[in-house]
PDB file of N, CA and C in Angstrom:
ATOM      1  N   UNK A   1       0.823  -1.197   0.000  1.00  0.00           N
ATOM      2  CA  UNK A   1       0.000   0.000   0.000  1.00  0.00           C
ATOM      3  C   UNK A   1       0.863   1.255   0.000  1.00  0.00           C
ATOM      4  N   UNK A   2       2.003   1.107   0.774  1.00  0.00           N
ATOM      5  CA  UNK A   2       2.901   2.421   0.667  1.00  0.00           C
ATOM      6  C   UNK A   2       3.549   2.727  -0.768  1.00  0.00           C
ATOM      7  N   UNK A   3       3.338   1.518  -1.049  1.00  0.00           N
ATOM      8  CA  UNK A   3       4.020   1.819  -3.053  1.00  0.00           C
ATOM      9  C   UNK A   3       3.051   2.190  -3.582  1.00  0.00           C
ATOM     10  N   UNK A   4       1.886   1.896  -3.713  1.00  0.00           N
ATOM     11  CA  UNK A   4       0.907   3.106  -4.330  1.00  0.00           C
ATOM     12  C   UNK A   4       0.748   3.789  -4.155  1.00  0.00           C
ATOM     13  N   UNK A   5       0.655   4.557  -2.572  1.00  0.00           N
ATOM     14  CA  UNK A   5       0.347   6.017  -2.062  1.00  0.00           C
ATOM     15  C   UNK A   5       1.782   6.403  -2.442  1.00  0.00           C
ATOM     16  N   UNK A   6       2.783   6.098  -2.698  1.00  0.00           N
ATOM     17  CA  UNK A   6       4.192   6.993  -3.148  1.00  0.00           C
ATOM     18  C   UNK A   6       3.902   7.091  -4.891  1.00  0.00           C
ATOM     19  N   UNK A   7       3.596   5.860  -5.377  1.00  0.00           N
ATOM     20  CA  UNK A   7       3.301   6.203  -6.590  1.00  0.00           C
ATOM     21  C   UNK A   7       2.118   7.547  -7.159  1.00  0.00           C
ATOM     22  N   UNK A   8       1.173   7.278  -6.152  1.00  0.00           N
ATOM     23  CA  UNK A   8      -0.045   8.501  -6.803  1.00  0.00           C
ATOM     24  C   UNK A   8       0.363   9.372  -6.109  1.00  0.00           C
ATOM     25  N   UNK A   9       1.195   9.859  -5.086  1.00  0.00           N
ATOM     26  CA  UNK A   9       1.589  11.316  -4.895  1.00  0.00           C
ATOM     27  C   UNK A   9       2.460  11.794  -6.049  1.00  0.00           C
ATOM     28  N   UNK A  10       3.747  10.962  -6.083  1.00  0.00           N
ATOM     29  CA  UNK A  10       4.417  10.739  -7.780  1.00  0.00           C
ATOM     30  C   UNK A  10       3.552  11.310  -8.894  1.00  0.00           C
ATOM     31  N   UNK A  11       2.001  10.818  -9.094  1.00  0.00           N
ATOM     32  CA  UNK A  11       1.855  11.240 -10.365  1.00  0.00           C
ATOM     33  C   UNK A  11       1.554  12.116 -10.210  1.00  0.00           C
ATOM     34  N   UNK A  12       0.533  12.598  -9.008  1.00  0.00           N
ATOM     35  CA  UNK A  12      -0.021  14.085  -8.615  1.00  0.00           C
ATOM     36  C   UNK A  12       0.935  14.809  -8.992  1.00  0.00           C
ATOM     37  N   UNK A  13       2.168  14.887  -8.277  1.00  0.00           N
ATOM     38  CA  UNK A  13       2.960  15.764  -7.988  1.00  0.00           C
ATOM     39  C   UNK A  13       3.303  16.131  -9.451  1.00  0.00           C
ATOM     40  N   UNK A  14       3.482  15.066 -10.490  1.00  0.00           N
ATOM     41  CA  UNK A  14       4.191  15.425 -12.048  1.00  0.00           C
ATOM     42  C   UNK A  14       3.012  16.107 -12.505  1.00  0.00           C
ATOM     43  N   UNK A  15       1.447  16.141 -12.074  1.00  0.00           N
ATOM     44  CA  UNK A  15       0.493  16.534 -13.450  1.00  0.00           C
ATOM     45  C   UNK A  15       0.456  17.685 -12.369  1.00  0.00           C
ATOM     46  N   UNK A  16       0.773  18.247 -11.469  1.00  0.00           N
ATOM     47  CA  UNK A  16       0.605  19.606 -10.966  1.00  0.00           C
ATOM     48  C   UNK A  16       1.893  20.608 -11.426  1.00  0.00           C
ATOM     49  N   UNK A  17       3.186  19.633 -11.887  1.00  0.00           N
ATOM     50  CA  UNK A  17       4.053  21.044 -12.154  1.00  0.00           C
ATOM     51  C   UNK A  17       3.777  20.625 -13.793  1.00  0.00           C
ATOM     52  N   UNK A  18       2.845  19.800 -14.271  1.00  0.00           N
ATOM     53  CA  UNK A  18       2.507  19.673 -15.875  1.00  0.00           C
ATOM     54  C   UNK A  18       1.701  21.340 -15.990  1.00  0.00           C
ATOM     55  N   UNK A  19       0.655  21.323 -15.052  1.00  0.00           N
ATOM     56  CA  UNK A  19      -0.332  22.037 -15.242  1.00  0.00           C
ATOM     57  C   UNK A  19       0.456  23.463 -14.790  1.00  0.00           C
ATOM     58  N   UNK A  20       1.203  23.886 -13.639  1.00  0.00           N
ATOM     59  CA  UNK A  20       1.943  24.899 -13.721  1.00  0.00           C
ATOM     60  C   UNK A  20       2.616  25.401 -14.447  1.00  0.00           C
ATOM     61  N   UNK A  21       3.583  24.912 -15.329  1.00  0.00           N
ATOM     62  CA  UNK A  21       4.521  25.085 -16.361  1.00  0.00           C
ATOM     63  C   UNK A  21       3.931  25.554 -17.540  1.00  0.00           C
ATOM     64  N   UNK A  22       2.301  24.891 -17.527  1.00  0.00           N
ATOM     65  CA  UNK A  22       1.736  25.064 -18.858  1.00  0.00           C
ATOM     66  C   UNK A  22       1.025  26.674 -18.782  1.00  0.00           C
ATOM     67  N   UNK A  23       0.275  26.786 -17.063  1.00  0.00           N
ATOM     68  CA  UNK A  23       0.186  27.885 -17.063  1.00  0.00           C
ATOM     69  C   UNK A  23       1.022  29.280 -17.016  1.00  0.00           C
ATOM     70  N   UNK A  24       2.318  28.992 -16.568  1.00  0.00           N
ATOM     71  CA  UNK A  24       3.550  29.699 -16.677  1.00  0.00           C
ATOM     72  C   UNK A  24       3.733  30.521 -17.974  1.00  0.00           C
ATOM     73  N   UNK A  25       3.648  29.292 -18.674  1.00  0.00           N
ATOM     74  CA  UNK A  25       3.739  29.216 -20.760  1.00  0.00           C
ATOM     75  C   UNK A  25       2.739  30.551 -21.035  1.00  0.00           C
ATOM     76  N   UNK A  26       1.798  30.228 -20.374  1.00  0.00           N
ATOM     77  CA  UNK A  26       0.627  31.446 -21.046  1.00  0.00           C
ATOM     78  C   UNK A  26       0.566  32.312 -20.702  1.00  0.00           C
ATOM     79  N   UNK A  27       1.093  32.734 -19.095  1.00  0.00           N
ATOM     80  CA  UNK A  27       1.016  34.005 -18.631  1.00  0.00           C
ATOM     81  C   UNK A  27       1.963  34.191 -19.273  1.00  0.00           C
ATOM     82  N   UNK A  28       3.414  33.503 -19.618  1.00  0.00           N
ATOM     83  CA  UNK A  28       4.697  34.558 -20.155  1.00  0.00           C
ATOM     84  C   UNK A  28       4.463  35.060 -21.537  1.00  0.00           C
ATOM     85  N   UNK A  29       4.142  34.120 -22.263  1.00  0.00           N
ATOM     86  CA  UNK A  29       3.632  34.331 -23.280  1.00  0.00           C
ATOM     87  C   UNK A  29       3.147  36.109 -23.341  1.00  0.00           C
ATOM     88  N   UNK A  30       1.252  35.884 -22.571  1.00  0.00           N
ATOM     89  CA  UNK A  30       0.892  37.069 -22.922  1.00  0.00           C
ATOM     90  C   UNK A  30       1.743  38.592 -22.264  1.00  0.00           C
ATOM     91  N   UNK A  31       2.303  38.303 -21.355  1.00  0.00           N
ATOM     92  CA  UNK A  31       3.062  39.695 -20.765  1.00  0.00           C
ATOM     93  C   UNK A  31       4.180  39.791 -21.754  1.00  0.00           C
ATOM     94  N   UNK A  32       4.719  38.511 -22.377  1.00  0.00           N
ATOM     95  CA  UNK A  32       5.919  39.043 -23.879  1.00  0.00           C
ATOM     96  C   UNK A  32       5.038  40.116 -24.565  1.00  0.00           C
ATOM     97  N   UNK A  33       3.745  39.757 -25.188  1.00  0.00           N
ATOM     98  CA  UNK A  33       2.511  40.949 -25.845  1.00  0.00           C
ATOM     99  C   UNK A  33       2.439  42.305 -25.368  1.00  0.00           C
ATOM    100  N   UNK A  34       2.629  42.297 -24.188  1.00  0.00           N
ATOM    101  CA  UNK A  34       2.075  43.449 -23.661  1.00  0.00           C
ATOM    102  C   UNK A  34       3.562  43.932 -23.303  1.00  0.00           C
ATOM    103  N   UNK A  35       4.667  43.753 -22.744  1.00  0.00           N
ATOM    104  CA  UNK A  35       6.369  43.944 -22.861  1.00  0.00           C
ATOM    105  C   UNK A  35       6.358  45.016 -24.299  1.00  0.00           C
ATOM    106  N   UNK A  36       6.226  44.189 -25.153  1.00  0.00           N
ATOM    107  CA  UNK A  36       5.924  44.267 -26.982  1.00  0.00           C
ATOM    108  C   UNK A  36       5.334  46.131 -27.576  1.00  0.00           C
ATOM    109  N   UNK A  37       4.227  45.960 -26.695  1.00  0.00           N
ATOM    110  CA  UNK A  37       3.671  46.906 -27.489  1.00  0.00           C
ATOM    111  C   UNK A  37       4.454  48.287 -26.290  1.00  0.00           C
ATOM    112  N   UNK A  38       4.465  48.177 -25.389  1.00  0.00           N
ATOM    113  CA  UNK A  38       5.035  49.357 -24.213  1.00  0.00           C
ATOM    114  C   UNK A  38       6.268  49.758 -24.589  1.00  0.00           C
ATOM    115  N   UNK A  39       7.260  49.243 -25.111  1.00  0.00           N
ATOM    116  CA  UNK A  39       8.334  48.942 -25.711  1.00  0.00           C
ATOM    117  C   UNK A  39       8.635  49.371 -26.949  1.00  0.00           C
ATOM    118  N   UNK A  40       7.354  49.480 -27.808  1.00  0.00           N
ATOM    119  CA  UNK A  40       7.227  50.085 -29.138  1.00  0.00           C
ATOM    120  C   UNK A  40       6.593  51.565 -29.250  1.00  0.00           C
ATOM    121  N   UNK A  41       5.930  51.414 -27.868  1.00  0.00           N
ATOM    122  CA  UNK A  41       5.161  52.724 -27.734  1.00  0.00           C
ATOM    123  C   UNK A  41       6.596  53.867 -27.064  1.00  0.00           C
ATOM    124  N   UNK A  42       6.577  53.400 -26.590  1.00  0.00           N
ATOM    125  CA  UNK A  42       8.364  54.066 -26.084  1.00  0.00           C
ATOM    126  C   UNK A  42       9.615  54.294 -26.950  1.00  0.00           C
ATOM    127  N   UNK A  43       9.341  53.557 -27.656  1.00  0.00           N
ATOM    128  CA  UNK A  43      10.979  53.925 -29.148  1.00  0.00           C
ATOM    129  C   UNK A  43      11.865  53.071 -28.273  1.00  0.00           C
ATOM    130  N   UNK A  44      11.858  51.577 -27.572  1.00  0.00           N
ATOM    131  CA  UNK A  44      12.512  51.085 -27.002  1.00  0.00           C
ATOM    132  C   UNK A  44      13.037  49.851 -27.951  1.00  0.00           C
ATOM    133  N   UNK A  45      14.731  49.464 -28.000  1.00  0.00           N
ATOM    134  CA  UNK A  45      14.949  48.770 -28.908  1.00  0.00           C
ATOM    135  C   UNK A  45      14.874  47.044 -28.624  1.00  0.00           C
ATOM    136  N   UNK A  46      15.283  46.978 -26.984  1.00  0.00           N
ATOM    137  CA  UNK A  46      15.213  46.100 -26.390  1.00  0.00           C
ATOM    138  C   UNK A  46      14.805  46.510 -24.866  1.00  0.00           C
ATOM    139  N   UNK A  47      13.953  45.061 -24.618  1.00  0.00           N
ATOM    140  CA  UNK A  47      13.405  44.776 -23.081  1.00  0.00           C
ATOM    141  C   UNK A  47      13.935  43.357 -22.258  1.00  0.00           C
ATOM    142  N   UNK A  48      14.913  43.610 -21.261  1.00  0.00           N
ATOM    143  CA  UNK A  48      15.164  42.352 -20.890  1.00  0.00           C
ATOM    144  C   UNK A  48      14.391  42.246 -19.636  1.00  0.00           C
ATOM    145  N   UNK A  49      14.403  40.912 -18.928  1.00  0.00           N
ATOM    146  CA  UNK A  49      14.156  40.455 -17.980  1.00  0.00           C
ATOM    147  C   UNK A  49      14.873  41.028 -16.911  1.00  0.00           C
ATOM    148  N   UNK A  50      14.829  41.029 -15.822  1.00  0.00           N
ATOM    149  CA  UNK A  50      15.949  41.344 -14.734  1.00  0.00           C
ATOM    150  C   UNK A  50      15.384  39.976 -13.657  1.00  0.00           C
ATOM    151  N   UNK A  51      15.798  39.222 -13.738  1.00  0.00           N
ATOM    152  CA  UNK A  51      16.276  37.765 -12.749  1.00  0.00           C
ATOM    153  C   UNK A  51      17.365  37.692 -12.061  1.00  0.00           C
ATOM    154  N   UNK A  52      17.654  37.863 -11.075  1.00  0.00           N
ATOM    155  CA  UNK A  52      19.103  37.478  -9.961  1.00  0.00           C
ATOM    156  C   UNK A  52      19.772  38.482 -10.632  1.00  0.00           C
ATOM    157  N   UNK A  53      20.674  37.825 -11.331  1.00  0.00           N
ATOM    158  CA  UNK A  53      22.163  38.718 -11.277  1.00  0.00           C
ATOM    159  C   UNK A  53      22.202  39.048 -12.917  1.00  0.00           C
ATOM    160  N   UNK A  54      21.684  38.095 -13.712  1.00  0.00           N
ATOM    161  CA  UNK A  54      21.625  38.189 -15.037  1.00  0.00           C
ATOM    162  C   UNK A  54      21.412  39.789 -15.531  1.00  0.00           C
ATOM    163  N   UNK A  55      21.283  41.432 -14.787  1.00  0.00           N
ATOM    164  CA  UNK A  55      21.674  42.426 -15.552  1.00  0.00           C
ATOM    165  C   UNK A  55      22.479  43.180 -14.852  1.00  0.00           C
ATOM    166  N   UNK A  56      23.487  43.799 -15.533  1.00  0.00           N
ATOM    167  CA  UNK A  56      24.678  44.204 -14.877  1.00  0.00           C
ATOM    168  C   UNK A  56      24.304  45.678 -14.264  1.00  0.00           C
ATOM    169  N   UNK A  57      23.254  46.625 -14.933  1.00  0.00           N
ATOM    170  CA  UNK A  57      22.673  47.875 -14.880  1.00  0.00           C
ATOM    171  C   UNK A  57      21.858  48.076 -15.600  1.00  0.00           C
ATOM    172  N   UNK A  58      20.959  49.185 -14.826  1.00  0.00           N
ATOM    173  CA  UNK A  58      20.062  49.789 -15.735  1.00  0.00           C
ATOM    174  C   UNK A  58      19.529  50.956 -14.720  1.00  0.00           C
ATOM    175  N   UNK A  59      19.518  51.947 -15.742  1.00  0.00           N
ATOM    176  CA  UNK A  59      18.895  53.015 -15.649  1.00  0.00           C
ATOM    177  C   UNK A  59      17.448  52.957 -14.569  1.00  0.00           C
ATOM    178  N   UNK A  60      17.463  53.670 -13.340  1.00  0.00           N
ATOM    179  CA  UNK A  60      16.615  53.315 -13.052  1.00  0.00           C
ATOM    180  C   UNK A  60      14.567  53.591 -12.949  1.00  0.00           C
ATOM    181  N   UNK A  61      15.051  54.680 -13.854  1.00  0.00           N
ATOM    182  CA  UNK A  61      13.878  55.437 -14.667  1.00  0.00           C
ATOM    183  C   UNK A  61      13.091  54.324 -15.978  1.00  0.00           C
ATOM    184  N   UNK A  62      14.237  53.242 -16.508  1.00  0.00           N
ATOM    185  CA  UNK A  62      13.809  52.878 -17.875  1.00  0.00           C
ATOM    186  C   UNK A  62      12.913  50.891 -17.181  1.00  0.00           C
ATOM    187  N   UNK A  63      12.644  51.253 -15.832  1.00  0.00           N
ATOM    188  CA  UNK A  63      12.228  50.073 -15.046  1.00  0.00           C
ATOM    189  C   UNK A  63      10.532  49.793 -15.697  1.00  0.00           C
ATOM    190  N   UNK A  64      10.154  48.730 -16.506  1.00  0.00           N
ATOM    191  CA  UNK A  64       8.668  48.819 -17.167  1.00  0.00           C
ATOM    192  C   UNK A  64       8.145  47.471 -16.125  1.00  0.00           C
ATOM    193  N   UNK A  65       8.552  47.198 -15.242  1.00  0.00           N
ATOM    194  CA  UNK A  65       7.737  45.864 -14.770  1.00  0.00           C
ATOM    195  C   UNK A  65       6.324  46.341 -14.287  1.00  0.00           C
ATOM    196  N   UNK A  66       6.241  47.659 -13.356  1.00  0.00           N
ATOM    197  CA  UNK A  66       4.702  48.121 -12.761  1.00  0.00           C
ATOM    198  C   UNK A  66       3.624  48.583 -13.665  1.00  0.00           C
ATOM    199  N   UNK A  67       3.991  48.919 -15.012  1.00  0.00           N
ATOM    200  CA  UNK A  67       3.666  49.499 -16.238  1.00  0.00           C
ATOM    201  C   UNK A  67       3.183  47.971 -17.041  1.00  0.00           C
ATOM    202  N   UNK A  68       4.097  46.877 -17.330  1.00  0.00           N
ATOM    203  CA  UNK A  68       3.903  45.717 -17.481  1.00  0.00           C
ATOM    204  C   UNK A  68       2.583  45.408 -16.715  1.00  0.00           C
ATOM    205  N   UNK A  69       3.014  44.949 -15.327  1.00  0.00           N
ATOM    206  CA  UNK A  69       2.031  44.770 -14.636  1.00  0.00           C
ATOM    207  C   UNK A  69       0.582  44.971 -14.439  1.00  0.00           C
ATOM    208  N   UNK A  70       0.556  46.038 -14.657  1.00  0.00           N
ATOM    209  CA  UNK A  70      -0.954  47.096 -14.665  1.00  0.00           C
ATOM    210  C   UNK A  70      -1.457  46.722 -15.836  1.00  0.00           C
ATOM    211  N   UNK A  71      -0.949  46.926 -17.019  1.00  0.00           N
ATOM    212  CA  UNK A  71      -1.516  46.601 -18.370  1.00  0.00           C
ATOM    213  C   UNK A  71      -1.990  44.875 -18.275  1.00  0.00           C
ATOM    214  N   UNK A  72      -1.209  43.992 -18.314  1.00  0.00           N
ATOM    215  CA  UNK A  72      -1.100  42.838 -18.384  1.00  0.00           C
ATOM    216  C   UNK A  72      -3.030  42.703 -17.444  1.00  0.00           C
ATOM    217  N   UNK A  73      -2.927  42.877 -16.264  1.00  0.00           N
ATOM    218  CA  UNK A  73      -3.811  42.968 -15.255  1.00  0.00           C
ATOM    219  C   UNK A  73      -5.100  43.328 -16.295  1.00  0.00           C
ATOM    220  N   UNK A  74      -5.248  44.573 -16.856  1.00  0.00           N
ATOM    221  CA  UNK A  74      -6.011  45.104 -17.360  1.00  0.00           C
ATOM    222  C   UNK A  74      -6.331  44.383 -18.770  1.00  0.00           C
ATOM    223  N   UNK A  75      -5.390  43.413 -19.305  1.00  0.00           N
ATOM    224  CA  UNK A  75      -6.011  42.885 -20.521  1.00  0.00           C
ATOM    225  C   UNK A  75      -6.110  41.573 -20.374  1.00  0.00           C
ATOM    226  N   UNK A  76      -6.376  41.046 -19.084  1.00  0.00           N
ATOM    227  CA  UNK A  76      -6.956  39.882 -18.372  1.00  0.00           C
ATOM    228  C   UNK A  76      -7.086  39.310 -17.436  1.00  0.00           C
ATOM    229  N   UNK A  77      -8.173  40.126 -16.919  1.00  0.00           N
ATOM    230  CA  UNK A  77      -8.466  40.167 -15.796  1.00  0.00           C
ATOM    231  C   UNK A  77      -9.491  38.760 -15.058  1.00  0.00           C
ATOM    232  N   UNK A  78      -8.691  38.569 -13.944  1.00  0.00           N
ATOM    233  CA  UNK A  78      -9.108  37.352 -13.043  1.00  0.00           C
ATOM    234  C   UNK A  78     -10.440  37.232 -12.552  1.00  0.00           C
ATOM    235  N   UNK A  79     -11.448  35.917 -12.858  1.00  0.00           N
ATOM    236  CA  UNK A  79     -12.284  35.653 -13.215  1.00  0.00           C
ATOM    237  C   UNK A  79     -12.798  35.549 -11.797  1.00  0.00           C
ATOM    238  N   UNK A  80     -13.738  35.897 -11.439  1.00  0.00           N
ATOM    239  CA  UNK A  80     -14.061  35.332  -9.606  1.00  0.00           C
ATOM    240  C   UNK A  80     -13.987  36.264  -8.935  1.00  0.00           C
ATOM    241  N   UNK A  81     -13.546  37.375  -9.497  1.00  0.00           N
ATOM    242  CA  UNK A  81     -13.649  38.689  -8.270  1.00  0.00           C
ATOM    243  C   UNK A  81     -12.446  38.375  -7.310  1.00  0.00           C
ATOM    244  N   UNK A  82     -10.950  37.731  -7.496  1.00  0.00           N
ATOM    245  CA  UNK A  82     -10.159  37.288  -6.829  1.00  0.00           C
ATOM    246  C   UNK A  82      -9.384  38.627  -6.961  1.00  0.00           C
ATOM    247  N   UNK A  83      -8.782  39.128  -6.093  1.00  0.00           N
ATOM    248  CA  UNK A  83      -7.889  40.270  -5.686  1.00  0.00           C
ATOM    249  C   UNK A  83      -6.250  40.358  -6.076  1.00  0.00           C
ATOM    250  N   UNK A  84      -5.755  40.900  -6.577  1.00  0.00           N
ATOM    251  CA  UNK A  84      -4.004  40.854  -6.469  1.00  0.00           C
ATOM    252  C   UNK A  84      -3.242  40.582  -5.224  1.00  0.00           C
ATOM    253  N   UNK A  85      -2.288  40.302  -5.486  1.00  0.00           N
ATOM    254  CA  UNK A  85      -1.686  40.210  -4.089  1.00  0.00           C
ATOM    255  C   UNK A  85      -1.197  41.654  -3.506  1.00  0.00           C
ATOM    256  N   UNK A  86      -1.022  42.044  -1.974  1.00  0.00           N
ATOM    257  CA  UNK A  86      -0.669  43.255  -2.089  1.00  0.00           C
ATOM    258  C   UNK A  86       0.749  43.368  -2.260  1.00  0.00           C
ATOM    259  N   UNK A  87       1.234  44.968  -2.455  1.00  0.00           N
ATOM    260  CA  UNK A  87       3.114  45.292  -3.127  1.00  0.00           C
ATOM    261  C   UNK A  87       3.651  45.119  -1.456  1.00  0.00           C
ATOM    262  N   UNK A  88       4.645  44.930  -1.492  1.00  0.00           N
ATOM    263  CA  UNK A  88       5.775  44.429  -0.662  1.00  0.00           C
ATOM    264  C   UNK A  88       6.292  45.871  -0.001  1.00  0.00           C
TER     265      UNK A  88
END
């Protein structure tokens, strides 16, 4: 019995980071869209990510994540009357 309950937590566990990853895919996806057009609306040539250490500098005026954010929010918005999380 303990080899099945290890096995079906096993599969749980794989079809929950299936289903995360996939939703990951779509939110990044659409905020690349919306990155896209803020970026074009700006005369901007490139938009990187800022993750850990991966940017060496940046200007700290040319920061689009809350701008990202807000838009993204606004062109699909969460179904259920569910709230954002609050800013830090």
């Amino acid at each position: 019995m303990q080899a099945q309950a290890e096995g079906a937590a096993a599969a749980a566990d794989q079809e929950m980071q299936k289903a995360y990853y996939g939703a990951m895919e779509t939110i990044i996806g659409k905020m690349k869209l919306v990155a896209g057009e803020l970026a074009k609306e700006r005369g901007l040539a490139v938009v990187l990510e800022t993750n850990g250490d991966s940017m060496v500098w940046a200007a700290p005026g040319l920061d689009l994540t809350d701008e990202v954010i807000k838009r993204y929010n606004a062109a699909n918005p969460v179904e259920g009357g569910a709230r954002p999380a609050p800013k830090k």
